[in-house]
Protein backbone atom coordinates (compact mmCIF):
# COMPACT_ATOMS: atom_id res chain seq x y z
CA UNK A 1 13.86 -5.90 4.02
CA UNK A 2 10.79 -6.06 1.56
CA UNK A 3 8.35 -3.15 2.59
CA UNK A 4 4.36 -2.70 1.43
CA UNK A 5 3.56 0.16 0.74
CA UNK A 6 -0.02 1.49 0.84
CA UNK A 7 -1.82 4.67 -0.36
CA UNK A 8 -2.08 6.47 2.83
CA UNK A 9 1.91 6.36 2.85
CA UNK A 10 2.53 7.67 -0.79
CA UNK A 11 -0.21 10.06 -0.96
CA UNK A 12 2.00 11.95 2.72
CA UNK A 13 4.55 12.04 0.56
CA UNK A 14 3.83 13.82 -2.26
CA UNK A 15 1.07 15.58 -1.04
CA UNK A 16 3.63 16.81 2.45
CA UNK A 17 0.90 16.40 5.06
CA UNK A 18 1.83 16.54 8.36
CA UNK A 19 3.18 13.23 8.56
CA UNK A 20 5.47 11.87 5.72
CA UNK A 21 7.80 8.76 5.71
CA UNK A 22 11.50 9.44 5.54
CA UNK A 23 13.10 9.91 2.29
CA UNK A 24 14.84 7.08 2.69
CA UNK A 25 12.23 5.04 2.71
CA UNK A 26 11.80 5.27 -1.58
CA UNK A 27 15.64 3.73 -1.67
CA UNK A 28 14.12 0.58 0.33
CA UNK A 29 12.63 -2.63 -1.66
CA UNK A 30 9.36 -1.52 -1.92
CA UNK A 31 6.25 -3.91 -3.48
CA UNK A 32 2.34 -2.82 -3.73
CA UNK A 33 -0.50 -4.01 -5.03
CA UNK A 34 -1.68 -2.22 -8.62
CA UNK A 35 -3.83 -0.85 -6.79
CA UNK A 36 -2.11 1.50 -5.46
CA UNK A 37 -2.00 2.93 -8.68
CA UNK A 38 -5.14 3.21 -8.85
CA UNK A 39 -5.83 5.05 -5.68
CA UNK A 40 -3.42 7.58 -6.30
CA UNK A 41 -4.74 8.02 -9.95
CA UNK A 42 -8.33 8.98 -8.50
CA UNK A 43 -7.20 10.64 -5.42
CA UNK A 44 -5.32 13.18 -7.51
CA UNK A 45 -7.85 13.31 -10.25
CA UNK A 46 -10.72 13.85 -7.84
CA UNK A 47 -9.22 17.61 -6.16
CA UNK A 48 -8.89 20.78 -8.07
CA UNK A 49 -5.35 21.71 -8.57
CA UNK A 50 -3.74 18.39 -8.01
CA UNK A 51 -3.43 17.43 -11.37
CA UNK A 52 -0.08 18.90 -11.72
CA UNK A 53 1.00 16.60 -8.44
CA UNK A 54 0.22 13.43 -10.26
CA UNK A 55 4.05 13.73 -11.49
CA UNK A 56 5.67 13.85 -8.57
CA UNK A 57 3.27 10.86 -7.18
CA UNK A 58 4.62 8.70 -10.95
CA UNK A 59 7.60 9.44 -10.41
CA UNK A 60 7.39 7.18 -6.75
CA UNK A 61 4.60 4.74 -7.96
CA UNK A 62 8.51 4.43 -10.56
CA UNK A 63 10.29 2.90 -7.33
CA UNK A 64 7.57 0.49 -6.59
CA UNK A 65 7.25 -3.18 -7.13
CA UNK A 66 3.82 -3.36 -8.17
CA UNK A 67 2.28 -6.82 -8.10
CA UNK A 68 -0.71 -7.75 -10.36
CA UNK A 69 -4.09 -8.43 -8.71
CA UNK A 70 -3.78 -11.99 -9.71
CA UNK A 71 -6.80 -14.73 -9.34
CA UNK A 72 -4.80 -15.94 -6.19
CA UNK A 73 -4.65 -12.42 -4.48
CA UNK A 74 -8.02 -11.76 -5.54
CA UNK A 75 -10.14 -15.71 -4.73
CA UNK A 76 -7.94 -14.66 -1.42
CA UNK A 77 -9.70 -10.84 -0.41
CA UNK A 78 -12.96 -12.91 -0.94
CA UNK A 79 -12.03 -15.42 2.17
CA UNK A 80 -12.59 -13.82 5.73
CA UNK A 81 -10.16 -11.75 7.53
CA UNK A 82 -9.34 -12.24 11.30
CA UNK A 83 -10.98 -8.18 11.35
CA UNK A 84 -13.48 -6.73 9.52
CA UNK A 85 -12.13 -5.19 6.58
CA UNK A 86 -12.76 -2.41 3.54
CA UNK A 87 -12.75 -3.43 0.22
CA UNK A 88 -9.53 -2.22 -0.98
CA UNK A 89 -8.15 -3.04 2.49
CA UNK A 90 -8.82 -6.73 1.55
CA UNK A 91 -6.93 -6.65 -1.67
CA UNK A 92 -3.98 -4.96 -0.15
CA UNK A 93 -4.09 -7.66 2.95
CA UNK A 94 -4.25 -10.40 0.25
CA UNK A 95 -1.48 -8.97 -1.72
CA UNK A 96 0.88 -8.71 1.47
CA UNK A 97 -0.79 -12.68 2.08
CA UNK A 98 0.43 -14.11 -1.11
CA UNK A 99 3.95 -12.61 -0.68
CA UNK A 100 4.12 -13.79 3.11
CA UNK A 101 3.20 -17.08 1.30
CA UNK A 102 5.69 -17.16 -0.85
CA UNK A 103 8.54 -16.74 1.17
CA UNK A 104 8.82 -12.43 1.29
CA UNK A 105 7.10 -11.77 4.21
CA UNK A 106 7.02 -7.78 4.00
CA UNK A 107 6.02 -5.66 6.40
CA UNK A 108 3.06 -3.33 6.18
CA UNK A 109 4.08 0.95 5.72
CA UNK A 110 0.92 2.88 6.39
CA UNK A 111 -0.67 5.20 8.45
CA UNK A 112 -4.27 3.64 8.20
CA UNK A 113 -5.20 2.50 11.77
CA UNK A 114 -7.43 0.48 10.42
CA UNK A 115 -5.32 -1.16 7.63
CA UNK A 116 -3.09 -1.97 10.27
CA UNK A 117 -5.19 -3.38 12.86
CA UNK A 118 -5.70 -5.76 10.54
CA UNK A 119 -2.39 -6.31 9.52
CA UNK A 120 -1.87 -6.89 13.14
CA UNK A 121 -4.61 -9.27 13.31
CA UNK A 122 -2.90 -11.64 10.10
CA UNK A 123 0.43 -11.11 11.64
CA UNK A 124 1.65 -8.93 9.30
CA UNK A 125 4.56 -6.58 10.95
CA UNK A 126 4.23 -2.91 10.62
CA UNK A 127 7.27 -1.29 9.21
CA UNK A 128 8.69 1.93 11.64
CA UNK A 129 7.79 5.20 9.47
């Protein structure tokens, strides 16, 4: 089973807040968007003291398929959304679009309500965490 990841759901597990996915979910087939990269990048860069962190967050951005934000994905987090959405919720919704589009279908890991109200809202299945 294809699962997409989103910040929210690395970020628990390398920074061990009080919810974190199982372990096993890094052996899974995992896919992003690049931005998720990015997110974790600025999250860590933006508190004192997490710098040293940003390893440990590498080394599972490592075990994800990270998909480009291609003209498709992107002309596609300009269209509407059943919900309103956040910016970088509407790249990560087109991402997990394109790849339902072409056949993956993956289901959505996160613990943003929002994010996956959304999800909800496009069909998208949540993936049990």
């Amino acid at each position: 089973m294809l699962i997409y990841i989103d910040t929210s759901v690395l970020l628990a597990s390398v920074l061990a807040e009080d919810v974190a996915p199982p372990d096993s979910l890094w052996e899974e087939d995992l896919v992003s968007s690049r931005l998720l990269t990015y997110e974790t990048h600025v999250r860590f860069h933006r508190e004192p003291g997490f710098g040293e962190r940003l390893a440990d967050a590498r080394l599972l951005l490592a075990r994800v398929h990270l998909m480009e934000m291609a003209p498709p994905v992107l002309a596609r987090a300009l269209e509407p959304f059943p919900v309103p959405v956040r910016a970088l919720d509407a790249i990560h919704l087109a991402t997990i679009d394109y790849l339902a589009r072409q056949g993956s279908a993956p289901r959505l890991a996160t613990w943003d309500d929002r994010l996956g109200r959304a999800a909800k809202a496009m069909g998208i299945r949540l993936a049990r965490l």
